[in-house]
C-alpha atoms as a PDB file:
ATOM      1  CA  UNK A   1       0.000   0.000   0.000  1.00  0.00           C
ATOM      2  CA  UNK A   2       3.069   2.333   0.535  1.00  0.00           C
ATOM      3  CA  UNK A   3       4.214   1.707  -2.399  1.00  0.00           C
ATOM      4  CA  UNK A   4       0.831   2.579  -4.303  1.00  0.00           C
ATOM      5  CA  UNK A   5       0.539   5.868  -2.421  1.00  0.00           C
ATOM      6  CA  UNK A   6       4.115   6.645  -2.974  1.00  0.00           C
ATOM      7  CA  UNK A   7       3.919   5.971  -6.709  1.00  0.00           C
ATOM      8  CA  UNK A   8      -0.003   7.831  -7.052  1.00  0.00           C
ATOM      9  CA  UNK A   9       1.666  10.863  -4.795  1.00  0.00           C
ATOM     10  CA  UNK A  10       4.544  11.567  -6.258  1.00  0.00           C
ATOM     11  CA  UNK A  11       3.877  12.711 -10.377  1.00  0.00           C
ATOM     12  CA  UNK A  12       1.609  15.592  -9.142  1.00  0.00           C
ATOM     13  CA  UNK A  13       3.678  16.933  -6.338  1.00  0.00           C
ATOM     14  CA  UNK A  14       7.013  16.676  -8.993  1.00  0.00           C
ATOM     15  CA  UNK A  15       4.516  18.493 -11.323  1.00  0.00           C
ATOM     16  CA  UNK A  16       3.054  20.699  -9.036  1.00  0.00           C
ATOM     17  CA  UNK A  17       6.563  21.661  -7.741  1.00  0.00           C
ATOM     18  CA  UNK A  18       7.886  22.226 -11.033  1.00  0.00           C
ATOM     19  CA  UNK A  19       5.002  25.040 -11.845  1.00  0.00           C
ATOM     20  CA  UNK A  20       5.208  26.413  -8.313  1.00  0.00           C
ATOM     21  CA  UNK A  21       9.121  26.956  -8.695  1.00  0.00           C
ATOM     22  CA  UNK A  22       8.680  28.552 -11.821  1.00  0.00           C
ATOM     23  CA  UNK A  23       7.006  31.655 -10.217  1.00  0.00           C
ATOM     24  CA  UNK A  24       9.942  33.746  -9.973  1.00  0.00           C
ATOM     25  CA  UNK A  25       8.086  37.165  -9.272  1.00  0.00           C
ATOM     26  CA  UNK A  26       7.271  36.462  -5.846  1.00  0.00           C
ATOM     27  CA  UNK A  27       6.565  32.465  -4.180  1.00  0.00           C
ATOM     28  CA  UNK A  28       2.679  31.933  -3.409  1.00  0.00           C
ATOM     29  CA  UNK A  29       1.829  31.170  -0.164  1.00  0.00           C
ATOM     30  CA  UNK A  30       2.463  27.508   0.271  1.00  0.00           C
ATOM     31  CA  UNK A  31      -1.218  27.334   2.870  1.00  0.00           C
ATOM     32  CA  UNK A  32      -3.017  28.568  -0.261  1.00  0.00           C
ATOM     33  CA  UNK A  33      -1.230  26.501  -2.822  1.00  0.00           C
ATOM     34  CA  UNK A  34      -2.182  23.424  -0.200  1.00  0.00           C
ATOM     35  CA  UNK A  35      -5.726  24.523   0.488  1.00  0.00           C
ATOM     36  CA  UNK A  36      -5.958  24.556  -3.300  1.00  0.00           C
ATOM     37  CA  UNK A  37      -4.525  20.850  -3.917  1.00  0.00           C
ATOM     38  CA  UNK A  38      -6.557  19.107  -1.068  1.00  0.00           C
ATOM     39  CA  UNK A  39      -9.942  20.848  -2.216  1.00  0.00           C
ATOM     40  CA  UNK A  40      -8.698  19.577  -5.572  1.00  0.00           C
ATOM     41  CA  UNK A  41      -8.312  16.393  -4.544  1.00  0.00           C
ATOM     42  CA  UNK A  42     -11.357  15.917  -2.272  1.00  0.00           C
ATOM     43  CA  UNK A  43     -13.655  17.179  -5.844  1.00  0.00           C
ATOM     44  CA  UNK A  44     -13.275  13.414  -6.451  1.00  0.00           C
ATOM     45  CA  UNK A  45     -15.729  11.858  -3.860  1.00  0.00           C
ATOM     46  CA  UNK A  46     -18.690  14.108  -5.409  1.00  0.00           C
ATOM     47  CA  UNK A  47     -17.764  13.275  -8.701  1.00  0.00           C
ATOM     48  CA  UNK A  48     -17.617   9.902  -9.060  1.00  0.00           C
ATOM     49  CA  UNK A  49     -20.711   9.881  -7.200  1.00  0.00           C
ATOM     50  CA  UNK A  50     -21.796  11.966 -10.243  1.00  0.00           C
ATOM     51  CA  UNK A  51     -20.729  10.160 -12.384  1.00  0.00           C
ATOM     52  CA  UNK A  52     -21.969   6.620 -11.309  1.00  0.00           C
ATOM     53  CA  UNK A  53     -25.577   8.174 -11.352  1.00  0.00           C
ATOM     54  CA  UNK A  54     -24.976   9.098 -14.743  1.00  0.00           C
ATOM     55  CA  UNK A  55     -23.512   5.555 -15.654  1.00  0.00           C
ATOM     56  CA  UNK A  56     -26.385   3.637 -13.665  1.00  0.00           C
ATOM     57  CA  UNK A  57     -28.867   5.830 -15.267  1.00  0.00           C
ATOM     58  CA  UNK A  58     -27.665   5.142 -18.875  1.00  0.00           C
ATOM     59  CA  UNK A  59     -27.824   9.387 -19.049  1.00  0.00           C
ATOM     60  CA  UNK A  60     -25.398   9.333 -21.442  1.00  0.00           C
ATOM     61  CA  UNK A  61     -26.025   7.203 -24.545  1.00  0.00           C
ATOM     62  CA  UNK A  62     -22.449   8.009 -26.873  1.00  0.00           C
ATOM     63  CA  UNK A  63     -19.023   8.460 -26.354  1.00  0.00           C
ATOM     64  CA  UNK A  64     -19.284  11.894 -27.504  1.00  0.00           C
ATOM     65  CA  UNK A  65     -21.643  12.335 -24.784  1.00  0.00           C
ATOM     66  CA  UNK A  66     -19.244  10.529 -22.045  1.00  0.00           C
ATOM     67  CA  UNK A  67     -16.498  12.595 -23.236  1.00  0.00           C
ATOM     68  CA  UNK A  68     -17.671  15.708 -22.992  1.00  0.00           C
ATOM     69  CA  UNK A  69     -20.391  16.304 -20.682  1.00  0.00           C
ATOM     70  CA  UNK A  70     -19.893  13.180 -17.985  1.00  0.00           C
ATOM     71  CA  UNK A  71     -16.391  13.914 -17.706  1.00  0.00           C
ATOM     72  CA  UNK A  72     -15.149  16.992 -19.413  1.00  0.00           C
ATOM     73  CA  UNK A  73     -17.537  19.368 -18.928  1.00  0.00           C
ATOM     74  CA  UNK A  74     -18.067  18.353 -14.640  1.00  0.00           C
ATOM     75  CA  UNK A  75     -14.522  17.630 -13.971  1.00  0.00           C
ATOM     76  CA  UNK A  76     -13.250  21.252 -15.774  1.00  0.00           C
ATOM     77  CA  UNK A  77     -15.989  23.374 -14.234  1.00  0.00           C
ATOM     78  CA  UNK A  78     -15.819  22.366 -10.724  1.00  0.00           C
ATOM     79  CA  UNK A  79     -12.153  22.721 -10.519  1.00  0.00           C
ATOM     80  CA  UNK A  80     -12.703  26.393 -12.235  1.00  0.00           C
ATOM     81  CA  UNK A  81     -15.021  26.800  -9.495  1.00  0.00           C
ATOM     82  CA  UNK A  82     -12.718  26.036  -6.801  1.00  0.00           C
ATOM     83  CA  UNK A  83      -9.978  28.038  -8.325  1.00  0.00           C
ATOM     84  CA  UNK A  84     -12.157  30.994  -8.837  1.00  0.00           C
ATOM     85  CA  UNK A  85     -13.373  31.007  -5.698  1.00  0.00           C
ATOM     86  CA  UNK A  86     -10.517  29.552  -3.937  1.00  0.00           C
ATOM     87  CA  UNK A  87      -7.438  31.850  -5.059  1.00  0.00           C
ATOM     88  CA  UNK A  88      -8.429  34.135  -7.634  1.00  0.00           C
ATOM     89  CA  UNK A  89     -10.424  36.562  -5.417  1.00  0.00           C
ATOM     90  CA  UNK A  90      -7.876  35.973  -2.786  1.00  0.00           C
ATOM     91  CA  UNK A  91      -5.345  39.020  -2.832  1.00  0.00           C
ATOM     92  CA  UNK A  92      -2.278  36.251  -2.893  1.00  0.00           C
ATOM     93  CA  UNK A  93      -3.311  36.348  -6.708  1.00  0.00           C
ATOM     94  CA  UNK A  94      -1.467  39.573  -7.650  1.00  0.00           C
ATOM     95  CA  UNK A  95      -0.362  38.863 -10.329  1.00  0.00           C
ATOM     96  CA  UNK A  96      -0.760  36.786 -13.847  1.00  0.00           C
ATOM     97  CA  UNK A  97       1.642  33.724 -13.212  1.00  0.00           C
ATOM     98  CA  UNK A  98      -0.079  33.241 -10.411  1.00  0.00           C
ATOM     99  CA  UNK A  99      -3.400  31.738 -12.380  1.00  0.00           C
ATOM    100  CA  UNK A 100      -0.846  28.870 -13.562  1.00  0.00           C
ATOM    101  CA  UNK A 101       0.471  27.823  -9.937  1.00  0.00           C
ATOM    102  CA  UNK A 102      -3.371  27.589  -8.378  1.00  0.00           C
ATOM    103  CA  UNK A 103      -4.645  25.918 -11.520  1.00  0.00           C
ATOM    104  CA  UNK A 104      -2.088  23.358 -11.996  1.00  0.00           C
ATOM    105  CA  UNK A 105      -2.483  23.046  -7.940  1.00  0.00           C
ATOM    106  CA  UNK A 106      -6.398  22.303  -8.140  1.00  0.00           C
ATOM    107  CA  UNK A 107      -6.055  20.210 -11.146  1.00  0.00           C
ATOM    108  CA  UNK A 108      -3.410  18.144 -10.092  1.00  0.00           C
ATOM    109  CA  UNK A 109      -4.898  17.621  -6.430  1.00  0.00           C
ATOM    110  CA  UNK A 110      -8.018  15.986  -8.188  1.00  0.00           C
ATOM    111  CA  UNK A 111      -5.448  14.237 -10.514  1.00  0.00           C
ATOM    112  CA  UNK A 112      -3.682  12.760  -7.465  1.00  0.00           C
ATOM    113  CA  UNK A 113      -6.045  11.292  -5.541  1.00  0.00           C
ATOM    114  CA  UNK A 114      -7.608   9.946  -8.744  1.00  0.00           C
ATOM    115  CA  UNK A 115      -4.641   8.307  -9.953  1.00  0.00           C
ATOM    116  CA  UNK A 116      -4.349   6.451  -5.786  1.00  0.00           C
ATOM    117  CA  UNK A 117      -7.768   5.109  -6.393  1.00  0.00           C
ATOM    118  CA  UNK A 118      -6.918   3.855  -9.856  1.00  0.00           C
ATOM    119  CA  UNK A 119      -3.414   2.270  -8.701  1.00  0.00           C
ATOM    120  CA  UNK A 120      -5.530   0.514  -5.594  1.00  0.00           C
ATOM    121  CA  UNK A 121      -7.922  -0.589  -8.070  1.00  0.00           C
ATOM    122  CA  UNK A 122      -5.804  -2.022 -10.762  1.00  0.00           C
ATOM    123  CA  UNK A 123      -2.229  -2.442  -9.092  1.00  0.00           C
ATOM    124  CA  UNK A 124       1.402  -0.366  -9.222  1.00  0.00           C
ATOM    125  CA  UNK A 125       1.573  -1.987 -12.739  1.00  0.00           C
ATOM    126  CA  UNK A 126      -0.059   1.148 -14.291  1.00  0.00           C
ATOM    127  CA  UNK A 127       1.971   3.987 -12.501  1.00  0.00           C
ATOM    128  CA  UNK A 128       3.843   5.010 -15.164  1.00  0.00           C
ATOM    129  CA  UNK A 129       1.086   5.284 -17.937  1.00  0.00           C
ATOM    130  CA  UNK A 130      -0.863   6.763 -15.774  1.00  0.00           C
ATOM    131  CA  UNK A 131       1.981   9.548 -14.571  1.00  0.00           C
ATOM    132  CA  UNK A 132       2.386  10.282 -18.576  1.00  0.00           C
ATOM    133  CA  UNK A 133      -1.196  10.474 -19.700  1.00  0.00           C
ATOM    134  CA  UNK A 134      -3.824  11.451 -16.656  1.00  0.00           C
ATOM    135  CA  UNK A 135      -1.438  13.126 -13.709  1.00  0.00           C
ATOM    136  CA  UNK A 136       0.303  15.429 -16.429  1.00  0.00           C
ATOM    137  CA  UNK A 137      -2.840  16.279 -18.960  1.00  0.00           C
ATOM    138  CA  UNK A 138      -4.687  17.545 -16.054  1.00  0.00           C
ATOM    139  CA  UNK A 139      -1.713  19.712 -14.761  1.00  0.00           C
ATOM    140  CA  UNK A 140      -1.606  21.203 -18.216  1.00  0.00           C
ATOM    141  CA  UNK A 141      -5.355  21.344 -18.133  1.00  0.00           C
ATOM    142  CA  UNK A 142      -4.992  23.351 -14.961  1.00  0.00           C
ATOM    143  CA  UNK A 143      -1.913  25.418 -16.630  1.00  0.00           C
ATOM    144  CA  UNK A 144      -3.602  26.262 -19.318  1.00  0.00           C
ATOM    145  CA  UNK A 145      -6.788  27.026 -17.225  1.00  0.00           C
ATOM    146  CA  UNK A 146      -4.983  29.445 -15.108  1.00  0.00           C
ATOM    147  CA  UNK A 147      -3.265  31.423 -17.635  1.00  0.00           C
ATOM    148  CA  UNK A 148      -6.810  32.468 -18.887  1.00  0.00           C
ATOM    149  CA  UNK A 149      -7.267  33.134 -15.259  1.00  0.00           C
ATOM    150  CA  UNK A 150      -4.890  35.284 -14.913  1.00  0.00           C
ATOM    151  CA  UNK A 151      -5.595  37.326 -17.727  1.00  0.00           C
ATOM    152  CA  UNK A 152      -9.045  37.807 -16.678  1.00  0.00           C
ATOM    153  CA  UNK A 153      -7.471  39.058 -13.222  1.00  0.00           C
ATOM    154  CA  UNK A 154      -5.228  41.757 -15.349  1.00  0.00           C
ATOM    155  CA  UNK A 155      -7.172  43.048 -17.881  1.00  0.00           C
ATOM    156  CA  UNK A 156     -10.312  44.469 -16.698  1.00  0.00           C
ATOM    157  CA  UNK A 157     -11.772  45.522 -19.650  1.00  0.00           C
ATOM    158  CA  UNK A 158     -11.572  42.007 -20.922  1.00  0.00           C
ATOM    159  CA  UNK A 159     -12.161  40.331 -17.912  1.00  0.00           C
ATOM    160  CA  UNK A 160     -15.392  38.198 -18.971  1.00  0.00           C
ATOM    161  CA  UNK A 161     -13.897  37.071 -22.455  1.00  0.00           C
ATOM    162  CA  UNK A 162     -10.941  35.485 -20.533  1.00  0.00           C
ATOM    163  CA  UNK A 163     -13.177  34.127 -17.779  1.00  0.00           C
ATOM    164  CA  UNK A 164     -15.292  32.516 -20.415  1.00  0.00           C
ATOM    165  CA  UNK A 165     -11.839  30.939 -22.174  1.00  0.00           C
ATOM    166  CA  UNK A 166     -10.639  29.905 -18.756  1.00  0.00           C
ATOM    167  CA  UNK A 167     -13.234  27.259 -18.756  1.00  0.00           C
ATOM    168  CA  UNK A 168     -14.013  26.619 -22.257  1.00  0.00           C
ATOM    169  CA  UNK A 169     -10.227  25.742 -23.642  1.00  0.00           C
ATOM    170  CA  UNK A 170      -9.687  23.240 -20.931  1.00  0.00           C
ATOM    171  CA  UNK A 171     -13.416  22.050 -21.372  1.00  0.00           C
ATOM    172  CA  UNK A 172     -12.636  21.053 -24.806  1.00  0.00           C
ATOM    173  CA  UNK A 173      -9.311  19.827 -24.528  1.00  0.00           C
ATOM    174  CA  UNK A 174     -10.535  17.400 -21.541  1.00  0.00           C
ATOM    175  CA  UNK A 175     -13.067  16.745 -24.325  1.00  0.00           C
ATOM    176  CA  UNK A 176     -11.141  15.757 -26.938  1.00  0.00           C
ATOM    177  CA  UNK A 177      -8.056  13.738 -24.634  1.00  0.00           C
ATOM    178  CA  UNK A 178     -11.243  11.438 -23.286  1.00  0.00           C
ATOM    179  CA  UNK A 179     -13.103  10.668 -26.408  1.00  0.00           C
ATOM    180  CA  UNK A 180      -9.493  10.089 -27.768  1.00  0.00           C
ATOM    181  CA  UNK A 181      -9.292   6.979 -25.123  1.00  0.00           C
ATOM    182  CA  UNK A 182     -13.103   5.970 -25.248  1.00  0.00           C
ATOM    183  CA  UNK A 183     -13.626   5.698 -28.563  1.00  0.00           C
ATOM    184  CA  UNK A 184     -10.654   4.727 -30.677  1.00  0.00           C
ATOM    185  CA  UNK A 185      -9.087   1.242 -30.900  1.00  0.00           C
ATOM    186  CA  UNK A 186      -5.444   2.529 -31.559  1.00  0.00           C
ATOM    187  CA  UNK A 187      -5.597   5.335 -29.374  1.00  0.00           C
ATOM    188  CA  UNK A 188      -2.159   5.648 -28.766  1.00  0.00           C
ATOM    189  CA  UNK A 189      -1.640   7.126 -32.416  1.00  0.00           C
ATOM    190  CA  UNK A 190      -3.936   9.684 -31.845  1.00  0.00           C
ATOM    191  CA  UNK A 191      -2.987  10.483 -28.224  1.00  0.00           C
ATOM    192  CA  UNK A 192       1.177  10.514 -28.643  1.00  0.00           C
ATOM    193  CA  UNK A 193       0.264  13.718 -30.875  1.00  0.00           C
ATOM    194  CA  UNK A 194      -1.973  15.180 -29.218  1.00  0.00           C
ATOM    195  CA  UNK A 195       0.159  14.796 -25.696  1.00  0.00           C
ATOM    196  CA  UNK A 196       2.907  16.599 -27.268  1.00  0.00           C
ATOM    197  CA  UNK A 197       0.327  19.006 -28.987  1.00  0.00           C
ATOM    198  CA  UNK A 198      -0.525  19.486 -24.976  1.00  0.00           C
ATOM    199  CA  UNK A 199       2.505  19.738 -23.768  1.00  0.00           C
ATOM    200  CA  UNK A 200       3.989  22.232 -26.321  1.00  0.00           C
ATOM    201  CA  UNK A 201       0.677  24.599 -25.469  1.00  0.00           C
ATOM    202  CA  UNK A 202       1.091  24.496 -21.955  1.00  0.00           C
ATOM    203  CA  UNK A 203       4.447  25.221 -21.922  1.00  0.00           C
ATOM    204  CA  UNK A 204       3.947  28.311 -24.298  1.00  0.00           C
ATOM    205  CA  UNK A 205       1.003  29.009 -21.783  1.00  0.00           C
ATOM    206  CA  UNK A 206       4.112  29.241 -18.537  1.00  0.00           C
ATOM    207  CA  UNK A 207       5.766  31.612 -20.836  1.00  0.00           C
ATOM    208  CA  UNK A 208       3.337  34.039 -21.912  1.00  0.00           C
ATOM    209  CA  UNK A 209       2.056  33.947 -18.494  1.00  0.00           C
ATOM    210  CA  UNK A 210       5.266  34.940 -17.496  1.00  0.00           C
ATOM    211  CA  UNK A 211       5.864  37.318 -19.758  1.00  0.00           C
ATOM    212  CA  UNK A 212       2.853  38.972 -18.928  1.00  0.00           C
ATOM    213  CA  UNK A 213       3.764  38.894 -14.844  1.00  0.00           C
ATOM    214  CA  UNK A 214       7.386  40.856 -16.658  1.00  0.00           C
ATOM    215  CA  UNK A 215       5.176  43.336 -18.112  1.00  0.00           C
ATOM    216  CA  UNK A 216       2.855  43.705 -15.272  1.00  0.00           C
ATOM    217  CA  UNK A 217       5.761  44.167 -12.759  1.00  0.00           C
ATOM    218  CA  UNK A 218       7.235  47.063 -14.723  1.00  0.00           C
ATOM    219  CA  UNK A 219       3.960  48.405 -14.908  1.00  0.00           C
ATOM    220  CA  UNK A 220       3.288  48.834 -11.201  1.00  0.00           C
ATOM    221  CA  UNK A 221       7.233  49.831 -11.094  1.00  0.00           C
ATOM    222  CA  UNK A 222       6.285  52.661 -13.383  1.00  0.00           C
ATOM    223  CA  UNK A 223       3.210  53.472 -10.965  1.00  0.00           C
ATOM    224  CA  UNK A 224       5.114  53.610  -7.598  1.00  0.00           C
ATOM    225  CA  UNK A 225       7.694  55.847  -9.145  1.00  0.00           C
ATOM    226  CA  UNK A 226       5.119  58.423 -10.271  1.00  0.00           C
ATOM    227  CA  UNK A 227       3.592  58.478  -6.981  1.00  0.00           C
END
């Protein structure tokens, strides 16, 4: 069982390290950064009740449907929900890299406690897979969620476009990774691509996002010396 935990713990906290060192305009506080992983992480138990009901049901009748709207669409929103709620009307959020640590930190809470239940379920065999595919396309899901974030946060007269993309992009990507593993028999064609597809946009994401937090710094520079 150690081992289990060990090996469903560990991708998301190297992941969720990696994003949280990468802030190099001022460290979030590591209480809020927690607060944001556990509720991350507890999100599970409501979903999969969710999602049961909707499997016992027969609610959904496609893979399309599965994809999307039992998965996708529940799994995205309430983590934008927590995040939202959770650290972007906190004042910690101050300033646009921030968006990327709290919604890699949300994402890969839920991520980690869904990969231990997986690994208990079907045994330390899977670890790896499921460190490459799941663990690390719902950080970037949450990295790429936050970055909308946190240009919603800094550009006011914008603010409800990027709140709507902050959902949506991650929404469909979800979308399209699941219905990539539901519904095709050589899915691992389809998903090597995308994967790296993922990874390339999330890493531009961490770099814009920084770039922005550059600009943004100078900005407020600019303001305190006028003052």
């Amino acid at each position: 069982m150690l081992g289990i935990l060990s090996a469903g713990i560990a991708p998301g906290l190297a992941l969720l390290c990696y994003f949280y060192l990468k802030d190099q305009f001022g460290v979030e506080p590591i209480s809020l950064v927690i607060r944001t992983f556990l509720f991350g992480s507890l999100l599970v138990f409501p979903l999969m009740f969710i999602q049961y009901i909707l499997e016992t049901e027969n609610i959904i009748h496609s893979s399309l449907g599965d994809a999307f709207f039992s998965t996708s669409l529940l799994e995205e929103f309430f983590k934008w929900f927590i995040v939202y709620y959770t650290a972007f009307l906190h004042f910690h959020f101050d300033e646009p890299y921030d968006g990327i640590v709290y919604g890699a930190s949300v994402s890969l809470g839920f991520a980690t406690m869904e990969n231990i239940f997986y690994l208990i379920a079907n045994g330390l065999e899977f670890a790896i897979g499921r460190a490459l595919l799941p663990v690390s396309s719902h950080a970037l899901f949450g990295v790429i969620m936050g970055y909308y974030l946190g240009k919603a946060k800094f550009s006011p007269n914008s603010k409800k476009k990027w709140l709507l993309l902050s959902l949506l992009v991650p929404f469909l990507l979800h979308g399209i990774y699941d219905y990539i593993l539901i519904s095709q028999t050589n899915w691992i064609y389809i998903m090597l691509p995308f994967m790296i597809f993922l990874w390339w946009l999330g890493l531009k994401k961490v770099k814009e996002a920084h770039s922005l937090s550059v600009q943004y710094a100078e900005m407020q520079k600019n303001l305190h010396s006028l003052e």
